[in-house]
Protein backbone atom coordinates (compact mmCIF):
# COMPACT_ATOMS: atom_id res chain seq x y z
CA UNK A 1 44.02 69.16 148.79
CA UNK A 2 44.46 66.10 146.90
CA UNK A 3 40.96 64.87 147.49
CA UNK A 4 39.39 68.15 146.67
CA UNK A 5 41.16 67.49 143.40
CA UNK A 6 40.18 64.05 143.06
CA UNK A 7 36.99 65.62 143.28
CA UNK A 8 36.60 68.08 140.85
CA UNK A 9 38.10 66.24 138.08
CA UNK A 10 35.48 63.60 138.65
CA UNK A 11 32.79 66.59 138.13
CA UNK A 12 34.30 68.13 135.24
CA UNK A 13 33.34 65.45 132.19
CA UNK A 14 29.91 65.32 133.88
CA UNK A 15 29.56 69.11 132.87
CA UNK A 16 31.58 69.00 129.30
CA UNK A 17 28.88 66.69 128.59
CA UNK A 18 25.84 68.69 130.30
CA UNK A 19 24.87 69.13 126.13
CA UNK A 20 23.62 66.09 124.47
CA UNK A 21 23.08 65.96 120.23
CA UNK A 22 22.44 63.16 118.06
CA UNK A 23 20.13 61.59 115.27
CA UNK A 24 19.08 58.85 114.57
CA UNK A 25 16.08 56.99 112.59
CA UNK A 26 13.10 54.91 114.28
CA UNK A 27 11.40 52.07 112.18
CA UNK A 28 7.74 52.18 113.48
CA UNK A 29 5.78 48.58 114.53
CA UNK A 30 2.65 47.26 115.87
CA UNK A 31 4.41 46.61 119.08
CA UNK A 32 7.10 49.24 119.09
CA UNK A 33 9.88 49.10 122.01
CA UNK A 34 11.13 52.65 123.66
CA UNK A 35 14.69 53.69 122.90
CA UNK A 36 15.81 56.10 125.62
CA UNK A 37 18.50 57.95 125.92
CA UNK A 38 20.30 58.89 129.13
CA UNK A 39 21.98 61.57 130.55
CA UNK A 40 23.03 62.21 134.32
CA UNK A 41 21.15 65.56 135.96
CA UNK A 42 21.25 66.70 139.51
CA UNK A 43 17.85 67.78 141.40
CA UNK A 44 16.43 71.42 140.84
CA UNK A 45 18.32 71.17 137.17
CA UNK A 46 17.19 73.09 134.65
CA UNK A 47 16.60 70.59 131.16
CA UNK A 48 15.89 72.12 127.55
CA UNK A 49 15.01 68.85 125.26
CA UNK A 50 14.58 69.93 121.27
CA UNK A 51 13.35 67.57 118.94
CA UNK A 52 13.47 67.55 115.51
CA UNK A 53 11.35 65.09 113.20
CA UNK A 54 9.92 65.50 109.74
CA UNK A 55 6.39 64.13 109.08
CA UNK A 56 6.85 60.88 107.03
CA UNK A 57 3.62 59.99 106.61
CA UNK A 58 0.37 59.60 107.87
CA UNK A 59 0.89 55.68 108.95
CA UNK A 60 3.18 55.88 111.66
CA UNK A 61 2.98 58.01 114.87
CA UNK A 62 6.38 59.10 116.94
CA UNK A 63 5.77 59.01 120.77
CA UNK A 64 7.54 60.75 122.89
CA UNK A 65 7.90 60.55 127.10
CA UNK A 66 10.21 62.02 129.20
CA UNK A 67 11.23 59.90 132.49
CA UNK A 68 14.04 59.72 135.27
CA UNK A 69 15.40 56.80 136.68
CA UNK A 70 14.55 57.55 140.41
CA UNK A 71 13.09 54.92 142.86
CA UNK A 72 9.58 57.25 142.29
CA UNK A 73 10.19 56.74 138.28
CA UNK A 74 9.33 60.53 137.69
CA UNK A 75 7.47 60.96 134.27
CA UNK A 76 7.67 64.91 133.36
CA UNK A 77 6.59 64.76 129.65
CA UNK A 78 4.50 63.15 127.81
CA UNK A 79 3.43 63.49 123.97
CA UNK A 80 1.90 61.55 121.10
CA UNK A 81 2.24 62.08 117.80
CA UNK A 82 5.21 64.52 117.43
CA UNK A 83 5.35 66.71 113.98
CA UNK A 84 8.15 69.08 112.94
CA UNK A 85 9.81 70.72 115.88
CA UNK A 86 9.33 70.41 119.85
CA UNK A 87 11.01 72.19 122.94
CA UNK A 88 10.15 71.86 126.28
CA UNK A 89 11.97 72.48 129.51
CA UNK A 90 11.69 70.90 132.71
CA UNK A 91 12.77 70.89 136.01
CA UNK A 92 14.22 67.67 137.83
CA UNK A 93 13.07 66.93 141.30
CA UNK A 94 16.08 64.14 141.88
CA UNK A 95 19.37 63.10 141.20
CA UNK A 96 19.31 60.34 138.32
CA UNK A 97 19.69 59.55 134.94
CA UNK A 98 16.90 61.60 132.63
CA UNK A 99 15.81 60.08 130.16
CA UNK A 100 14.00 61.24 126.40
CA UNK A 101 12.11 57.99 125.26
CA UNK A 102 10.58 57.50 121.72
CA UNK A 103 8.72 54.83 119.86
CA UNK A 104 7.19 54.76 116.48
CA UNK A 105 4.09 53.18 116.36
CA UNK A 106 2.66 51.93 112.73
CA UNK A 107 -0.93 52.02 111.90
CA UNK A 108 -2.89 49.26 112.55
CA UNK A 109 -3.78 48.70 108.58
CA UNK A 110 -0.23 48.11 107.67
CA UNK A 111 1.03 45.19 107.51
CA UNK A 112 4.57 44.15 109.98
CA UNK A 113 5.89 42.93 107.02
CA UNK A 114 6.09 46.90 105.50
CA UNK A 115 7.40 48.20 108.73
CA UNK A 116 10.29 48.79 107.51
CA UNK A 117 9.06 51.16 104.73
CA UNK A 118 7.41 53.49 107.63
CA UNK A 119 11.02 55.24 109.15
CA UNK A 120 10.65 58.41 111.18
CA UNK A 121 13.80 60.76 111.48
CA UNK A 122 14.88 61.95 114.90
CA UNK A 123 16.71 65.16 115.66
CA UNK A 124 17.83 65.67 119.56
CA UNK A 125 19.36 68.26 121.32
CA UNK A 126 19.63 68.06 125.29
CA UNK A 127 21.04 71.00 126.87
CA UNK A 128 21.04 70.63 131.17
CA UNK A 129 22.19 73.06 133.43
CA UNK A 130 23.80 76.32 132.25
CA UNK A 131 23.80 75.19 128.77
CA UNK A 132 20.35 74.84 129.19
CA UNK A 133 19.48 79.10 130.16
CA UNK A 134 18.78 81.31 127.40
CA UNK A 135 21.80 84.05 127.71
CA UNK A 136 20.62 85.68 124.56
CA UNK A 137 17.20 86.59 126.26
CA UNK A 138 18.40 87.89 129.63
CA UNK A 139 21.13 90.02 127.56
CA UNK A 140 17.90 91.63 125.71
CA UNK A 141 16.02 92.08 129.12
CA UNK A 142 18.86 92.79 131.44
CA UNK A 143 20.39 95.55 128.60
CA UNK A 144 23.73 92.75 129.64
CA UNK A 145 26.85 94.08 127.68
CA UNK A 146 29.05 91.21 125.96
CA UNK A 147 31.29 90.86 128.76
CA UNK A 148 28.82 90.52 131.41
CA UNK A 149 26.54 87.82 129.69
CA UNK A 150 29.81 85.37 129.70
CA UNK A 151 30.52 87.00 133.08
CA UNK A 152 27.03 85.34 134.06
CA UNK A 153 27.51 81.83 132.05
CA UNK A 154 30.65 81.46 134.11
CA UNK A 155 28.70 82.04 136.94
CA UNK A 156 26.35 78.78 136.17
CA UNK A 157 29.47 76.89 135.12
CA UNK A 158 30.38 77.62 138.48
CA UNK A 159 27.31 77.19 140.50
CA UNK A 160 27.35 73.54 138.59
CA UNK A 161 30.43 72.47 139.90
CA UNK A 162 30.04 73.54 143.52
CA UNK A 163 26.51 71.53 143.27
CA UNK A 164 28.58 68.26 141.45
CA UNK A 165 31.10 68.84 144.33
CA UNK A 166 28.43 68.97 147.29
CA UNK A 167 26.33 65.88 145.58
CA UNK A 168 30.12 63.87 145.31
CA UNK A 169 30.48 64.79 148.88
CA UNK A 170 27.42 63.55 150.01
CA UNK A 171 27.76 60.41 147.81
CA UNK A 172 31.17 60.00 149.49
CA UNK A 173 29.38 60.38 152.97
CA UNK A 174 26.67 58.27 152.53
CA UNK A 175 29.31 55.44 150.93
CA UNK A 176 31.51 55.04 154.46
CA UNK A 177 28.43 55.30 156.75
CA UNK A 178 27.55 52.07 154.72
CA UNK A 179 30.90 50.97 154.74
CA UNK A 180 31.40 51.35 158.69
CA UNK A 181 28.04 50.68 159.20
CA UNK A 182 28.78 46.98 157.30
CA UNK A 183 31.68 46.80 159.30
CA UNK A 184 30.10 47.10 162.92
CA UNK A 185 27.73 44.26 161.79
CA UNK A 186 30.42 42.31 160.81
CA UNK A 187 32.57 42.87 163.81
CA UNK A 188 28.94 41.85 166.21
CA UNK A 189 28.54 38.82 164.11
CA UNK A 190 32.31 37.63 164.86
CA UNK A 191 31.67 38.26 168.72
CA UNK A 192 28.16 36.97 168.51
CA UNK A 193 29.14 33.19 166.93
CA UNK A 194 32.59 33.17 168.42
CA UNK A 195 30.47 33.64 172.42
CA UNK A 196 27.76 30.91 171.08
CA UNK A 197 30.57 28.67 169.98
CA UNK A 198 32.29 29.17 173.62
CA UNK A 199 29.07 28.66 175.82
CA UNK A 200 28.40 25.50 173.29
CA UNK A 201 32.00 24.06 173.90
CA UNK A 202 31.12 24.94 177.80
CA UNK A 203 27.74 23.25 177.46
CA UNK A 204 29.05 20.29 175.83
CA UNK A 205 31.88 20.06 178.21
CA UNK A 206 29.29 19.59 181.52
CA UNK A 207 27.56 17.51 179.44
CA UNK A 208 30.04 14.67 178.61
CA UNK A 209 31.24 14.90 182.60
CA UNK A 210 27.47 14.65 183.92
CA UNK A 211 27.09 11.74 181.50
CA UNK A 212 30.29 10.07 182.37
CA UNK A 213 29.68 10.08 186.33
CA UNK A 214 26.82 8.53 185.59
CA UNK A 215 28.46 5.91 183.79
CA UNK A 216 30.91 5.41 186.62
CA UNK A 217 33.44 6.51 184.11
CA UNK A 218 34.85 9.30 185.92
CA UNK A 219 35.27 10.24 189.57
C-alpha cells in the first residue's frame, strides 16, 4: 500500500505540469545556437505546441524544430521562418523528454555587430496529454452536457496516471533486473578470482617443493 503510494505521488507533479507556458525573446546571429525547451511525455501522448511570434522584420528568420531525446533522436516538426501564430499536434512514439527548439537566424547583409537590434518575440504554450484534447469540440460533436465533458477530462486525468503508474512500474522493474543482474556478476567475479587465487597458491606450493627436492633441500 505504501509503495503504491510512493508511486502515485511521484506521478502526480509530472501531470500538474503536463501544460507548459512561457516567453521569452531570441536575438538572431549568423551562427545562431538552438534553445530548447523540455518537457517529459510518455509514448502514444498526445502534444499541442502553440507559438506565438510577431514579425520583426524582414532580416531575421525564427526556426523552429521539434525533437525528443530518445536513443533514435525523433524529429516530428520542422519549420523555417515562423510568422504570427503556429499550432501543431503530434504524437510521441517514446518515452523522453520533447523538446520545442528555436533559433533566430540574421540575414547575411547585417552585420554581427547589429545583432542585437534584430530580437524576435516568442510566445509558447505546450499542452501534453489531456490538457492537450480539445473538450470544447467533442462537447459540440458529441451534443456532451457540462457535466459529462468534465466527466470525460477526468477520465484522461485518469487514464494519465494509470499510464505514469505502469511506465514507474516498469522503470522500477527494469532498475532491480539491473541491480540483481550487477549483483550475480559481482558475486561470479568474487568466486572466479578467489578459485584462481587458490589453484595459484596450489600451483606455487608444488612448485617451491619440486624445486626444493631438487635442491636437496627437502626430503
Amino acid at each position: 500500500m505504501v509503495r503504491r503510494s510512493t508511486l502515485a505521488a511521484a506521478a502526480l507533479p509530472l501531470l500538474f505540469t503536463a501544460t507548459q507556458a512561457v516567453k521569452f525573446d531570441l536575438t538572431a546571429s549568423h551562427n545562431p545556437v538552438q534553445k530548447c525547451l523540455w518537457n517529459y511525455a510518455l509514448s502514444d501522448t498526445l502534444v499541442v505546441i502553440s507559438v506565438s511570434s510577431p514579425l520583426a522584420g524582414t532580416l531575421q528568420r525564427l526556426d523552429m524544430e521539434v525533437v525528443d531525446g530518445s536513443g533514435s533522436r525523433n524529429t516530428y516538426q520542422s519549420k523555417k521562418g515562423l510568422k504570427g501564430e503556429t499550432r501543431m499536434a503530434i504524437t510521441t512514439h517514446a518515452d523522453a523528454d520533447l523538446g520545442v527548439c528555436f533559433k533566430n537566424q540574421l540575414d547575411p547583409s547585417v552585420p554581427e555587430t547589429s545583432a542585437w537590434q534584430h530580437v524576435r518575440s516568442v510566445d509558447l504554450d505546450v499542452d501534453i496529454g489531456a490538457d492537450a484534447v480539445d473538450y470544447n469540440a467533442i462537447a459540440k460533436q458529441e451534443s456532451l452536457s457540462g457535466l459529462e465533458v468534465e466527466m470525460r477530462k477526468l477520465e484522461g486525468v485518469v487514464k494519465e496516471i494509470v499510464d505514469e503508474l505502469n511506465y514507474l512500474k516498469v522503470r522500477e522493474a527494469r532498475m532491480r533486473d539491473t541491480n540483481e543482474s550487477t549483483n550475480d556478476r559481482v558475486r561470479n567475479f568474487f568466486f572466479l578470482t578467489f578459485s584462481t587465487l587458490i589453484l595459484l597458491g596450489i600451483w606455487q606450493i608444488v612448485h617451491l617443493r619440486s624445486y626444493f627436492k631438487k635442491k636437496y633441500l627437502i626430503d
